[in-house]
C-alpha atoms as a PDB file:
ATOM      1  CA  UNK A   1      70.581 106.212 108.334  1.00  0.00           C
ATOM      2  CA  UNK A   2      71.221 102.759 108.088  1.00  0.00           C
ATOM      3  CA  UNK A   3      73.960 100.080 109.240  1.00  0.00           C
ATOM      4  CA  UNK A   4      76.266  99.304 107.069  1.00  0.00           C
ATOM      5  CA  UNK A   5      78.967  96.097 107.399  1.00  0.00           C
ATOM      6  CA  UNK A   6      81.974  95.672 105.169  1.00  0.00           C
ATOM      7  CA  UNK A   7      85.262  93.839 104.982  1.00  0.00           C
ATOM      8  CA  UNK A   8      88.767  94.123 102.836  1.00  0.00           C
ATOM      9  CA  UNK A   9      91.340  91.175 102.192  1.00  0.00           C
ATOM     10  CA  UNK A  10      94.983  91.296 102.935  1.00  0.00           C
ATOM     11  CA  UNK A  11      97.104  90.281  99.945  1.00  0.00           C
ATOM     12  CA  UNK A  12     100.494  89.143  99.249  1.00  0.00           C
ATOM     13  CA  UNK A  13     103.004  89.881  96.813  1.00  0.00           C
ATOM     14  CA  UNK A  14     104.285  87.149  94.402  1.00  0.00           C
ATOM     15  CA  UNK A  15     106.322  89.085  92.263  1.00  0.00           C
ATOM     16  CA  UNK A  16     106.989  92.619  91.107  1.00  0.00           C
ATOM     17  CA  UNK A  17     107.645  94.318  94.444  1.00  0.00           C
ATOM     18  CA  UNK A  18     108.269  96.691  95.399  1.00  0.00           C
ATOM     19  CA  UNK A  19     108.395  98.509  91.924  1.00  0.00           C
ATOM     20  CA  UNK A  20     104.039  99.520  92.563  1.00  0.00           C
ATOM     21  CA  UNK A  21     105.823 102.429  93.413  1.00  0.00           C
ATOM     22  CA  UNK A  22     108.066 103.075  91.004  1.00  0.00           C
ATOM     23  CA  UNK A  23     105.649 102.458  87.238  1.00  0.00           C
ATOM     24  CA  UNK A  24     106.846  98.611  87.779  1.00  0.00           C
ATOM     25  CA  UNK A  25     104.556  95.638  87.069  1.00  0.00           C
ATOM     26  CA  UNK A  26     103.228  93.454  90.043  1.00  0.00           C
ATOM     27  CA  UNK A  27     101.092  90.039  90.701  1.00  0.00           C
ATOM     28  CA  UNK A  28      99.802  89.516  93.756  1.00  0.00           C
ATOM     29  CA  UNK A  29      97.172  87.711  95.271  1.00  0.00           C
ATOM     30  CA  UNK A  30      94.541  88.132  98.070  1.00  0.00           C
ATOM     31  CA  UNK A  31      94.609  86.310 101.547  1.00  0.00           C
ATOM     32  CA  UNK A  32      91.452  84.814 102.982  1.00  0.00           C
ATOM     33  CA  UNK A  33      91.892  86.869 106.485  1.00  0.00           C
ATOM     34  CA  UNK A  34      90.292  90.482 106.403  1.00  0.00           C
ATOM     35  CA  UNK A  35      89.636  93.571 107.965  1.00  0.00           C
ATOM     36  CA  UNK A  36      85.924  94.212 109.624  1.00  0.00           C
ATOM     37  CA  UNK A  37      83.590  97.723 109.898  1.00  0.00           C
ATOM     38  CA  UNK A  38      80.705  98.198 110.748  1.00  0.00           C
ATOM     39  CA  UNK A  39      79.290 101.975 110.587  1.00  0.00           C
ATOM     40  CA  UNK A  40      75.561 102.615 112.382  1.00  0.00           C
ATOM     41  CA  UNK A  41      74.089 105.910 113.772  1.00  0.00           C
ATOM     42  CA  UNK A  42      74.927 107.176 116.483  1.00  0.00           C
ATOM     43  CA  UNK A  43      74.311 110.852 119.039  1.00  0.00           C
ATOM     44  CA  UNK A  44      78.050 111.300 118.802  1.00  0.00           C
ATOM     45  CA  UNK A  45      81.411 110.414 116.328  1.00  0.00           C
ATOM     46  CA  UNK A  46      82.699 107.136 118.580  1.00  0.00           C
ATOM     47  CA  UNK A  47      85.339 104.981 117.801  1.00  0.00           C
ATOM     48  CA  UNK A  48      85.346 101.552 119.117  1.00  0.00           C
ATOM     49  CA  UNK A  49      88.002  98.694 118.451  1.00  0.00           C
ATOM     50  CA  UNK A  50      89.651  95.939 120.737  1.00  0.00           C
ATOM     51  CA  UNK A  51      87.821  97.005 123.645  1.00  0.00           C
ATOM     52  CA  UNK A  52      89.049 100.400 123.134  1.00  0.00           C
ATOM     53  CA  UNK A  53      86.780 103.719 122.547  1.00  0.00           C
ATOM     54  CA  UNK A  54      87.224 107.152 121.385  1.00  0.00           C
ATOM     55  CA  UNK A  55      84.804 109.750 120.992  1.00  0.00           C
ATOM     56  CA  UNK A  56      85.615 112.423 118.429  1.00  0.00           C
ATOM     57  CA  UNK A  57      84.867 116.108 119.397  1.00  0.00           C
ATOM     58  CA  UNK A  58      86.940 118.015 116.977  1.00  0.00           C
ATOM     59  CA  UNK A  59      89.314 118.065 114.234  1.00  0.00           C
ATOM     60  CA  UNK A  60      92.349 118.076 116.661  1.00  0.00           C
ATOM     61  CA  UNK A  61      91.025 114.576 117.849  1.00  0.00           C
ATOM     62  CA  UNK A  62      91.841 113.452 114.112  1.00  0.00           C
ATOM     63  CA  UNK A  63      95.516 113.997 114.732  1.00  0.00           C
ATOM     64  CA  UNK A  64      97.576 111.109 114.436  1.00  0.00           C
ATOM     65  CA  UNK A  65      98.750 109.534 118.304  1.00  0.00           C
ATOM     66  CA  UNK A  66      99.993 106.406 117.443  1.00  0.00           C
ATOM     67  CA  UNK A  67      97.582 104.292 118.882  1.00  0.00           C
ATOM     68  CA  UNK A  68      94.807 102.006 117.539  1.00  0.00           C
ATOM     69  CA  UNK A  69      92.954 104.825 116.403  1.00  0.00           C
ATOM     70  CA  UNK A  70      95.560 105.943 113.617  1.00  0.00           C
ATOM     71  CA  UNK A  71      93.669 104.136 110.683  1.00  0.00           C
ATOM     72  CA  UNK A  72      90.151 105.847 111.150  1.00  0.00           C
ATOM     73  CA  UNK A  73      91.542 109.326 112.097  1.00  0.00           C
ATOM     74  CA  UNK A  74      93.431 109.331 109.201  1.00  0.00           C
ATOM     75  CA  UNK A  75      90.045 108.229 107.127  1.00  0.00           C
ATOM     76  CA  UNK A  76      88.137 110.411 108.776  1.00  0.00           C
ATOM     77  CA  UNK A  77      90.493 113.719 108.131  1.00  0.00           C
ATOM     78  CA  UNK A  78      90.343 112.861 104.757  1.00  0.00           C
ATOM     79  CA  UNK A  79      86.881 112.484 104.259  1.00  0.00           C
ATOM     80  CA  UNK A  80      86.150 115.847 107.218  1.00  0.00           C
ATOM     81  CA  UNK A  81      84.303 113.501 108.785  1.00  0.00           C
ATOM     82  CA  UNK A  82      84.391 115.174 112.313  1.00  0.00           C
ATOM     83  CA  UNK A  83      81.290 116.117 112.329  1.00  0.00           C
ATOM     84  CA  UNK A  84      79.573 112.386 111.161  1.00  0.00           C
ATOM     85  CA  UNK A  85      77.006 111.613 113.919  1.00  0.00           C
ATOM     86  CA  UNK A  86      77.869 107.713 113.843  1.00  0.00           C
ATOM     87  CA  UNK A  87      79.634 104.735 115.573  1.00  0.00           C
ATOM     88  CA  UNK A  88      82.777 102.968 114.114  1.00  0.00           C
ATOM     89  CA  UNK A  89      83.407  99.709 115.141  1.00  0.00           C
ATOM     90  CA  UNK A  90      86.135  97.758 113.559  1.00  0.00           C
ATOM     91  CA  UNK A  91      88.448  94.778 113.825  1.00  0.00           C
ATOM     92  CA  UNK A  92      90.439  92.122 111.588  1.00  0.00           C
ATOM     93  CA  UNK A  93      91.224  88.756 111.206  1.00  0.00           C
ATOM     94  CA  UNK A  94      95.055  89.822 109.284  1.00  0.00           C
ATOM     95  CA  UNK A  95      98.064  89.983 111.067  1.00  0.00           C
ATOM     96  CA  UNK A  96      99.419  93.403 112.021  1.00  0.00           C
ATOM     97  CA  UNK A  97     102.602  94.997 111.077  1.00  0.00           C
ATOM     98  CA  UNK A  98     103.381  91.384 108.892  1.00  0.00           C
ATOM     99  CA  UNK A  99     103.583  92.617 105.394  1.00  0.00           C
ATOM    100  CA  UNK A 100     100.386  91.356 104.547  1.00  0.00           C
ATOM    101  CA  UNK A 101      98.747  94.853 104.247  1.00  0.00           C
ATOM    102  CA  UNK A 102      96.822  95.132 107.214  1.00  0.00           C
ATOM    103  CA  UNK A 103      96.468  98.604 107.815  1.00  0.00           C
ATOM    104  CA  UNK A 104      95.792  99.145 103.644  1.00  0.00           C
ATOM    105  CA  UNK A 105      92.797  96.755 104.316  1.00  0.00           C
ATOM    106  CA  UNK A 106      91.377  98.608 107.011  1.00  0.00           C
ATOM    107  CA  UNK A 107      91.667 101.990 105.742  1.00  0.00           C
ATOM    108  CA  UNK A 108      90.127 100.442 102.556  1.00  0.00           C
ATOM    109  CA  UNK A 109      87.252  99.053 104.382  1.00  0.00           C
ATOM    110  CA  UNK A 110      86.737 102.081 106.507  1.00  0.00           C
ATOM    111  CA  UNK A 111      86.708 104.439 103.809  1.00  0.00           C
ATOM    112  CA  UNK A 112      84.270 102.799 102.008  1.00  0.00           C
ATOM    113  CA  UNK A 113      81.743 101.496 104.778  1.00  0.00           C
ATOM    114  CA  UNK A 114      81.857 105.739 105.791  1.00  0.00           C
ATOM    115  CA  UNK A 115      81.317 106.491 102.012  1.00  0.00           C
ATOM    116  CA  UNK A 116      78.081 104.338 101.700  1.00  0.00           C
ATOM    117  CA  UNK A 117      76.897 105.244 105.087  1.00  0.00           C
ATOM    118  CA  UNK A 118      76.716 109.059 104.130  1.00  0.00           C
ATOM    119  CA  UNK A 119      75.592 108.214 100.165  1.00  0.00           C
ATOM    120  CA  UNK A 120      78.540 108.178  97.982  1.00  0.00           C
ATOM    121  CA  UNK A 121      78.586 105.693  95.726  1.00  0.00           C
ATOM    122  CA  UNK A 122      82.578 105.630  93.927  1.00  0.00           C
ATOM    123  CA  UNK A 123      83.433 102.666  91.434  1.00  0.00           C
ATOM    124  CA  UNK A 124      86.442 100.658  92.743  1.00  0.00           C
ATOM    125  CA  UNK A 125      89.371 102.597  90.975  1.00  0.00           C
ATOM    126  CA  UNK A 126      89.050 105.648  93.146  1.00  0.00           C
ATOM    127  CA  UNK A 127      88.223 103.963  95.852  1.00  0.00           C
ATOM    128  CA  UNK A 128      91.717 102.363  95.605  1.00  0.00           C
ATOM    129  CA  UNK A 129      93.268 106.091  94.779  1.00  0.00           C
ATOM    130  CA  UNK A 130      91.515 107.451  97.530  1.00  0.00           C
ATOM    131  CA  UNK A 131      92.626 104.920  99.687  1.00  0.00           C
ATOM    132  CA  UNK A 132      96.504 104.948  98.883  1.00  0.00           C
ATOM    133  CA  UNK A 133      96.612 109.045  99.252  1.00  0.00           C
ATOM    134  CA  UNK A 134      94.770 108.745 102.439  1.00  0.00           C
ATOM    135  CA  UNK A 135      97.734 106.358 103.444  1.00  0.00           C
ATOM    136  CA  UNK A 136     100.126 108.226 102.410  1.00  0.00           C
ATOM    137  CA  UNK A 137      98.990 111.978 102.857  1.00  0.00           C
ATOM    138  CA  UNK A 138      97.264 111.415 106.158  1.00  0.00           C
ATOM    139  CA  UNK A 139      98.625 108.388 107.716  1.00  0.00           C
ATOM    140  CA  UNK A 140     101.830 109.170 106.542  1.00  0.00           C
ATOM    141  CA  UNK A 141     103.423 106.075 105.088  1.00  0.00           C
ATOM    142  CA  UNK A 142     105.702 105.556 102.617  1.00  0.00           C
ATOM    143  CA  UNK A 143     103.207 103.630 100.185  1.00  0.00           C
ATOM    144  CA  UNK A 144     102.946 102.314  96.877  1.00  0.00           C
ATOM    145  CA  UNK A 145      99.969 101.055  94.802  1.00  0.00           C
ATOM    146  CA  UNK A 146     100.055  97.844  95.279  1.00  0.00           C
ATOM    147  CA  UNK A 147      98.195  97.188  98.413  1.00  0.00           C
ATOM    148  CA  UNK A 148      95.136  99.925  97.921  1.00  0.00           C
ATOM    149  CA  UNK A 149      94.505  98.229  94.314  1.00  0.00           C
ATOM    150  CA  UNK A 150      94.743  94.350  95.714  1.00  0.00           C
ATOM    151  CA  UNK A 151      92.643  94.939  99.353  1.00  0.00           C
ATOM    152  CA  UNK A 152      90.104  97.008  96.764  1.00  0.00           C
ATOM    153  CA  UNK A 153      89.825  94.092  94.263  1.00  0.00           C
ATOM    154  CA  UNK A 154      91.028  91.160  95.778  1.00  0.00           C
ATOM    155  CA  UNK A 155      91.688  88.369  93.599  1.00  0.00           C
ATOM    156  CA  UNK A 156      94.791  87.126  91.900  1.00  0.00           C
ATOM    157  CA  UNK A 157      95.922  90.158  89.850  1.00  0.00           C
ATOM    158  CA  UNK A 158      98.527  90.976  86.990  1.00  0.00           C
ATOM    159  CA  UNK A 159      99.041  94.827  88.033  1.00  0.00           C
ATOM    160  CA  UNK A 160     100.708  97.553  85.399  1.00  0.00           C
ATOM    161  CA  UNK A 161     101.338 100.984  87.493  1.00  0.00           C
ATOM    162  CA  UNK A 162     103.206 102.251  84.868  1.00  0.00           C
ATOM    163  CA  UNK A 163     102.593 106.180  84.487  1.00  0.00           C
ATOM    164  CA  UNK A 164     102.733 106.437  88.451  1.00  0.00           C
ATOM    165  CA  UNK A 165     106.267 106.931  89.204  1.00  0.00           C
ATOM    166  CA  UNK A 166     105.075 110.002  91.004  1.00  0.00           C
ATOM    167  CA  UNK A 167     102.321 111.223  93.647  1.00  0.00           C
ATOM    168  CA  UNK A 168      99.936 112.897  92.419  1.00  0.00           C
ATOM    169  CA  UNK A 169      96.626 114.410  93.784  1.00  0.00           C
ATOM    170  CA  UNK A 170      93.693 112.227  93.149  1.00  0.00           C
ATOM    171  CA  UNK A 171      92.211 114.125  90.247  1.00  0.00           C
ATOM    172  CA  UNK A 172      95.777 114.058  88.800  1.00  0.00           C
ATOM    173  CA  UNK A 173      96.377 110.359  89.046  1.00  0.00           C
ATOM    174  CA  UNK A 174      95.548 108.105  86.381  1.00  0.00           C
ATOM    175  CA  UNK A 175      94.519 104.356  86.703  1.00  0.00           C
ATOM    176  CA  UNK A 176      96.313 101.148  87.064  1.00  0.00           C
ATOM    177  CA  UNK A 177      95.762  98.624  84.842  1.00  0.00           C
ATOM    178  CA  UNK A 178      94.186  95.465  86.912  1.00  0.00           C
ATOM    179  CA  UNK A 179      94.256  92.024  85.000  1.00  0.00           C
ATOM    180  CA  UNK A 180      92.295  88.989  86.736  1.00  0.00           C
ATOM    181  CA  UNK A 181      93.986  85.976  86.834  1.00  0.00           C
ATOM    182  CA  UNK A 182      92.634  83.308  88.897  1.00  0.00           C
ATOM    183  CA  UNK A 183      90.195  82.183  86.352  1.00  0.00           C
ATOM    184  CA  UNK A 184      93.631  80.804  84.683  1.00  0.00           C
ATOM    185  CA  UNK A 185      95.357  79.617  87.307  1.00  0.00           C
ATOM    186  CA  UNK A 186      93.215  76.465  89.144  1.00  0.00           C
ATOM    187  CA  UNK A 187      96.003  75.985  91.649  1.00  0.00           C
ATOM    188  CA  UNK A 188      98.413  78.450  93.131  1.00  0.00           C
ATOM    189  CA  UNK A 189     101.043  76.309  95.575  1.00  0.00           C
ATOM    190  CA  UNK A 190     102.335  79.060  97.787  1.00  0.00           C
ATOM    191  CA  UNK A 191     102.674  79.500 101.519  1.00  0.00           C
ATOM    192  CA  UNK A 192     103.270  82.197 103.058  1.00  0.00           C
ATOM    193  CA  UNK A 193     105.518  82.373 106.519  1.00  0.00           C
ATOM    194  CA  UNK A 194     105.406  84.923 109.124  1.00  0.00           C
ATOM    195  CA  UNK A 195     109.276  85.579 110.383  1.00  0.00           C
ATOM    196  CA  UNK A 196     107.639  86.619 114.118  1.00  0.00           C
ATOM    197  CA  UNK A 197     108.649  90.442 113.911  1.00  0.00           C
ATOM    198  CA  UNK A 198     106.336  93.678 113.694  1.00  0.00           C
ATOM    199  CA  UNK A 199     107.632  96.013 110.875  1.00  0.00           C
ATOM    200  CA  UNK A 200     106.756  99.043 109.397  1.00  0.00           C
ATOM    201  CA  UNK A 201     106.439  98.777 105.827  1.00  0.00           C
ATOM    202  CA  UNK A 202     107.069 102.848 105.162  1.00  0.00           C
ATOM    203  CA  UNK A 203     110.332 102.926 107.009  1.00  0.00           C
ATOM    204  CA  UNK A 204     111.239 100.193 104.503  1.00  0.00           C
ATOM    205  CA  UNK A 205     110.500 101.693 101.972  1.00  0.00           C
ATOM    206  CA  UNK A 206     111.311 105.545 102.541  1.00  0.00           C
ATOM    207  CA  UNK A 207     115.006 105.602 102.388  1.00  0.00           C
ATOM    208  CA  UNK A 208     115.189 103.801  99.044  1.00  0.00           C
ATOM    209  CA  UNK A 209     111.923 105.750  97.510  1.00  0.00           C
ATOM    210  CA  UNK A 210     114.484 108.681  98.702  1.00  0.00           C
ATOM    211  CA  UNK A 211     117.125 106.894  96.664  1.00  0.00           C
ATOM    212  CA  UNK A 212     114.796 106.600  93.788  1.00  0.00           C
ATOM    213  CA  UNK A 213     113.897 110.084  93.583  1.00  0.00           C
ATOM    214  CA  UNK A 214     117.565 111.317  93.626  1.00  0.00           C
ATOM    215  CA  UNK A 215     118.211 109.346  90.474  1.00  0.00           C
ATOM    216  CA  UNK A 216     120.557 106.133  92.305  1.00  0.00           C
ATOM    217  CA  UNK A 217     121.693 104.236  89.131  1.00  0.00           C
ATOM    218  CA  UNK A 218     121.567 100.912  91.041  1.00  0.00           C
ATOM    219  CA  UNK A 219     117.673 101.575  92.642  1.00  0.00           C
ATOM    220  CA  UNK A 220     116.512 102.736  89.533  1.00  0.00           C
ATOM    221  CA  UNK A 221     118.154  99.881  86.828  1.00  0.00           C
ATOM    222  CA  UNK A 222     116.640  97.251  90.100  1.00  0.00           C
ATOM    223  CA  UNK A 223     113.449  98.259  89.779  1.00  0.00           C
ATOM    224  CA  UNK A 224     112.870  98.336  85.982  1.00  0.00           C
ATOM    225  CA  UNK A 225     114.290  94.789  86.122  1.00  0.00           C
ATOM    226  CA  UNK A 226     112.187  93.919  88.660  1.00  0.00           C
ATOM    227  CA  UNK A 227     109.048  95.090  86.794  1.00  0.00           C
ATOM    228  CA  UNK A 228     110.534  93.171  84.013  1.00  0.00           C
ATOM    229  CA  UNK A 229     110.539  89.579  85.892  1.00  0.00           C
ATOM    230  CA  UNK A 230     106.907  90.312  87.455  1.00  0.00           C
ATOM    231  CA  UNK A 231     105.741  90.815  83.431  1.00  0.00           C
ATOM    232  CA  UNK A 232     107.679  87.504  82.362  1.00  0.00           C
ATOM    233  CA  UNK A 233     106.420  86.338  85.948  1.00  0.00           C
ATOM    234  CA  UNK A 234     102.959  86.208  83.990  1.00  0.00           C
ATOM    235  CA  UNK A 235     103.757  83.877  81.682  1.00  0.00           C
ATOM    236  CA  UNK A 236     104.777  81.669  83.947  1.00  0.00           C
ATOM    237  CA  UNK A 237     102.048  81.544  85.749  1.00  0.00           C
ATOM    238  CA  UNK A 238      99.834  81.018  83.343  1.00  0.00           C
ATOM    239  CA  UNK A 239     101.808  78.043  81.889  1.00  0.00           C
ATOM    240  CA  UNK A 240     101.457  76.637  85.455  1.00  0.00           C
ATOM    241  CA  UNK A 241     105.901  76.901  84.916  1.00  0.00           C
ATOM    242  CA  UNK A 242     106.739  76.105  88.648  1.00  0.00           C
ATOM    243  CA  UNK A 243     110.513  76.030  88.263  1.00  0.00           C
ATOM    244  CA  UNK A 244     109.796  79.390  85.757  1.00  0.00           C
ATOM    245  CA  UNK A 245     108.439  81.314  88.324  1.00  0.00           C
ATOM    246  CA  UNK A 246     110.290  80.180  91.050  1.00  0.00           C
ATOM    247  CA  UNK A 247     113.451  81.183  89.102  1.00  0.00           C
ATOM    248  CA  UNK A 248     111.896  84.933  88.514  1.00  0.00           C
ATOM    249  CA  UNK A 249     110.885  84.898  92.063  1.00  0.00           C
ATOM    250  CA  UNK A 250     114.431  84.468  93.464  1.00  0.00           C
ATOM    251  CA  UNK A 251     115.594  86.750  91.057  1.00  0.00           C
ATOM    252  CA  UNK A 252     113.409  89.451  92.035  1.00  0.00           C
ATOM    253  CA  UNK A 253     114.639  89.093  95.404  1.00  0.00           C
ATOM    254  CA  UNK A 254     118.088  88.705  95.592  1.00  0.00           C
ATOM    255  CA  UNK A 255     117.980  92.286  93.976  1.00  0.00           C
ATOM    256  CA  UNK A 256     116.044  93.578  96.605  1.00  0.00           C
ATOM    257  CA  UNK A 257     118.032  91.852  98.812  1.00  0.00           C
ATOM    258  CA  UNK A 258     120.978  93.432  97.135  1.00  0.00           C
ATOM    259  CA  UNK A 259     119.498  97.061  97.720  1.00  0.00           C
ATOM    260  CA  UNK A 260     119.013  96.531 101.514  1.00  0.00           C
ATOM    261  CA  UNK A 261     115.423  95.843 101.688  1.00  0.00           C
ATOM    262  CA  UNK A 262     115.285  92.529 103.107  1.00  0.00           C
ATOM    263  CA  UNK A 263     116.361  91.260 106.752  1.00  0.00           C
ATOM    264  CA  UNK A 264     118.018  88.263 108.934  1.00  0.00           C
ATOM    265  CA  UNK A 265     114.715  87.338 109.943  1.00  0.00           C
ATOM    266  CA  UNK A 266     113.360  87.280 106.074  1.00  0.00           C
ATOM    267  CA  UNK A 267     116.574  85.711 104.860  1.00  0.00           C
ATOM    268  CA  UNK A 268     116.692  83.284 107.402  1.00  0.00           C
ATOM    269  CA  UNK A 269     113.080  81.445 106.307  1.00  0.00           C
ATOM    270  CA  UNK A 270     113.847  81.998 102.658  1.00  0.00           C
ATOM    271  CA  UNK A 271     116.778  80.075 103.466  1.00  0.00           C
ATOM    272  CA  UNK A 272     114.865  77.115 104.733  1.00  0.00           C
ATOM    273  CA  UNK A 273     112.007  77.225 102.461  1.00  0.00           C
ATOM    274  CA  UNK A 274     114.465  76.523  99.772  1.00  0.00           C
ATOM    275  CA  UNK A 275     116.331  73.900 101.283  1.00  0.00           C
ATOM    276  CA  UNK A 276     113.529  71.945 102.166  1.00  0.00           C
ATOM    277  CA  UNK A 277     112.063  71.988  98.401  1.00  0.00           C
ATOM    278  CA  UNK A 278     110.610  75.296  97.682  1.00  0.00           C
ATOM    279  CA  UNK A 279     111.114  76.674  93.889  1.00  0.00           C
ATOM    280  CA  UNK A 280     111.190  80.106  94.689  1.00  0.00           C
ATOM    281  CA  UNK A 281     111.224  81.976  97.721  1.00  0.00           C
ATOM    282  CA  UNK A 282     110.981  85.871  98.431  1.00  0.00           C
ATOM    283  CA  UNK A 283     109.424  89.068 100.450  1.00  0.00           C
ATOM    284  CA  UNK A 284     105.550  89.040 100.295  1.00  0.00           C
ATOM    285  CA  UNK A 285     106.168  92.523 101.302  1.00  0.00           C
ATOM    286  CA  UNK A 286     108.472  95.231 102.693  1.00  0.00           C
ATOM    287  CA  UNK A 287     110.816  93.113 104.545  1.00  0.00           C
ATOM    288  CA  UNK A 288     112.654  93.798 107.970  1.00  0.00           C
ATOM    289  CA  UNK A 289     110.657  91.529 109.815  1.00  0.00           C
ATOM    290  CA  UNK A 290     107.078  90.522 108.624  1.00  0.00           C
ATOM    291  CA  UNK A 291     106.360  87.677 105.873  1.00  0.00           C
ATOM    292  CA  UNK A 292     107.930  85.652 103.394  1.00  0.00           C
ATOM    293  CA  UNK A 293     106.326  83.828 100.321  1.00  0.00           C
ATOM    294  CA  UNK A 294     107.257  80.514  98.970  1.00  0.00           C
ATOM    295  CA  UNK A 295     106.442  78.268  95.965  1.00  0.00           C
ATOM    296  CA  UNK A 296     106.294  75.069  96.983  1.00  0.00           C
ATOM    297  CA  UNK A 297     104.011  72.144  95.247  1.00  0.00           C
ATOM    298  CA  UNK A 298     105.158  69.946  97.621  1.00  0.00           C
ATOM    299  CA  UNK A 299     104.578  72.360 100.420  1.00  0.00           C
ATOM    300  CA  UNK A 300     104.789  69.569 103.921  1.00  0.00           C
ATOM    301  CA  UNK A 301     108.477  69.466 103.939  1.00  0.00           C
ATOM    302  CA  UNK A 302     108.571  73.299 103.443  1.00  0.00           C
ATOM    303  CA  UNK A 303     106.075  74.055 105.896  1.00  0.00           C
ATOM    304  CA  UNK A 304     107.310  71.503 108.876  1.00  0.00           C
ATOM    305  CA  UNK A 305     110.773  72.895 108.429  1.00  0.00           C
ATOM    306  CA  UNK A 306     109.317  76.540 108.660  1.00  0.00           C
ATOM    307  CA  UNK A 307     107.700  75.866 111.859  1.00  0.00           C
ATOM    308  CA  UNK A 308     110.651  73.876 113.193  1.00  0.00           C
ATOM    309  CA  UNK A 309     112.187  77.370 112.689  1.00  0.00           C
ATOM    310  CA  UNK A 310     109.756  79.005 115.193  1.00  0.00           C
ATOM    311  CA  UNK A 311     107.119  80.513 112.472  1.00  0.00           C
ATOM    312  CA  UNK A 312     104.276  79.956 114.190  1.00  0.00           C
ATOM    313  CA  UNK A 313     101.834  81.827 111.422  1.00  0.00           C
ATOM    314  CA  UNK A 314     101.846  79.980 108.285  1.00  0.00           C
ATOM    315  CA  UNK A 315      98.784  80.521 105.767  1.00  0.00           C
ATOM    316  CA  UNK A 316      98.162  80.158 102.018  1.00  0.00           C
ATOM    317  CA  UNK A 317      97.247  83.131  99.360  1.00  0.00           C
ATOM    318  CA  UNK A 318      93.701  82.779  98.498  1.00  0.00           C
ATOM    319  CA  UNK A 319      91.987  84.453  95.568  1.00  0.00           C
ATOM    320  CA  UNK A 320      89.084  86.131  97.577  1.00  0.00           C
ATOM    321  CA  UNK A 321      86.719  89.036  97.329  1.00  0.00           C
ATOM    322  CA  UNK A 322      87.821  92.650  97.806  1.00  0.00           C
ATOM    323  CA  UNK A 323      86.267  95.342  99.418  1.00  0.00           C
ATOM    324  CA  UNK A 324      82.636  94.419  99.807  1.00  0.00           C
ATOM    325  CA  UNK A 325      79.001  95.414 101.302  1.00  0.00           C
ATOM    326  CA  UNK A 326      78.611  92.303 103.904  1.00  0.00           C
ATOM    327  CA  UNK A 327      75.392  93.651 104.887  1.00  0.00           C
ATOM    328  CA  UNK A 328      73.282  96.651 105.098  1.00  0.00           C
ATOM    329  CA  UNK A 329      70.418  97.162 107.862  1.00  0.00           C
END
């Protein structure tokens, strides 16, 4: 058996949220900060992460507690992995519980460090399936697409999710479409702006995926608009159209907005970043709390007013790798 190392990026949602979950159209980007495993052989199934251990005896171990543990149980039942004679040591670098898909990254890198430590060798589509049921079948969250695709891929991605309105098993689901676009795009001026609260991006989301699924005229026109702004969100960005895609941006979330599925705290720094000189300002992801994303190519004014506001964690998108091998012993 060897060692095996590997890492996942957060990402960030520019426009097309949160309709990943609903056959909509997304772009979103990477984020430089990632999630860290490494998987090596061990006597016993241990757990190790912020200083923390658990050693795995038996399948009820693998039930959720709501601790620091969740992520990897929930991998773990999945993959009936109770048995695995290794260690599991993991940490990351992106903010918890901030919208920046955190946990997505970590499932993603802990499901596939555990499939190349026992052999398996899946191309990155399932991997990204794989990784979304196990979020929402095991770790039970509300999910969409969104974040398994990006924290597989990375990059700066056009998304099409169209055909995926509803969960499926994973031999039943078929593929997004994935569209690379940083090789277009030589500058993307974008901030993004933590609002200082923890959230929980499935109780966002559950009560208007609920709405969804009972046919609400106002969720379900929202959301095929919204997937219509994220496709002529595209063009924009490829034209390098600031005020364009600012424009779209805003659009795309004052209907969110209008459906509930923002917050004070997101409203509040949207608010500033477009008083001090940002184009377009929205959610980067669930909302209630977590982080906001703002186009800004003059981004000083935007970001000194944003930390005058008490956001103390302000970072930039970054095209970047997704799931990778960082080393094998």
């Amino acid at each position: 058996m060897q060692v095996v190392r590997c890492s996942a990026p957060g990402r960030c949602g520019i426009i097309g949220n949160p309709t990943d979950m609903y056959g909509g159209s997304v772009i979103s980007c990477s984020i430089e900060q990632r999630a860290l495993v490494t998987v090596e052989p061990a006597e016993a199934l241990e757990l190790h992460t912020c200083g923390q251990s658990l050693t795995i005896l038996n399948s009820d171990d693998l039930l959720l507690r709501d601790d620091l543990f969740d992520v990897a149980r929930a991998v773990l039942d999945y993959l009936g992995g109770e048995n695995l004679k290794c260690r599991i040591t993991y940490e990351t670098e992106i903010p918890i519980k901030a919208g920046v898909s955190g946990s997505t990254a970590l499932t993603v890198a802990l499901l596939y460090g555990l499939l190349r430590f026992t052999g398996q060798h899946y191309h990155l589509y399932r991997v990204a399936e794989l990784a979304r049921y196990i979020e929402l079948n095991h770790l039970r969250v509300v999910c969409g697409y969104q974040d398994a695709y990006m924290c597989t891929f990375g990059g700066l991605n056009y998304m099409d999710f169209r055909g995926k309105e509803f969960y499926r098993e994973p031999s039943e689901e078929i593929y997004a479409t994935i569209e690379p676009l940083q090789q277009y795009v030589p500058e993307l001026p974008m901030i993004l702006a933590h609002t200082g609260i923890a959230h929980s991006s499935g109780a966002v989301h559950k009560p208007l995926r609920e709405r969804w699924l009972e046919g609400d005229p106002q969720v379900r026109s929202a959301y095929e608009e919204i997937a219509k702004l994220a496709r002529e969100g595209k063009k924009a960005l490829l034209a390098g159209d600031w005020p364009g895609l600012g424009y779209l941006m805003n659009e795309n979330h004052a209907i969110q907005r209008d459906l509930g599925g923002s917050g004070d705290a997101n409203e509040r720094l949207i608010r500033i970043a477009l008083e001090n000189g940002a184009l377009g300002a929205k959610l980067a992801g669930a909302g209630n709390g977590g982080t906001i994303i703002a186009l800004c190519p003059h981004p000083s004014p935007v970001i000194d007013a944003l930390r005058t506001a008490g956001s103390d964690l302000i970072f930039a998108p970054k095209p970047s790798l997704g799931v990778r091998i960082d080393e094998i012993i």
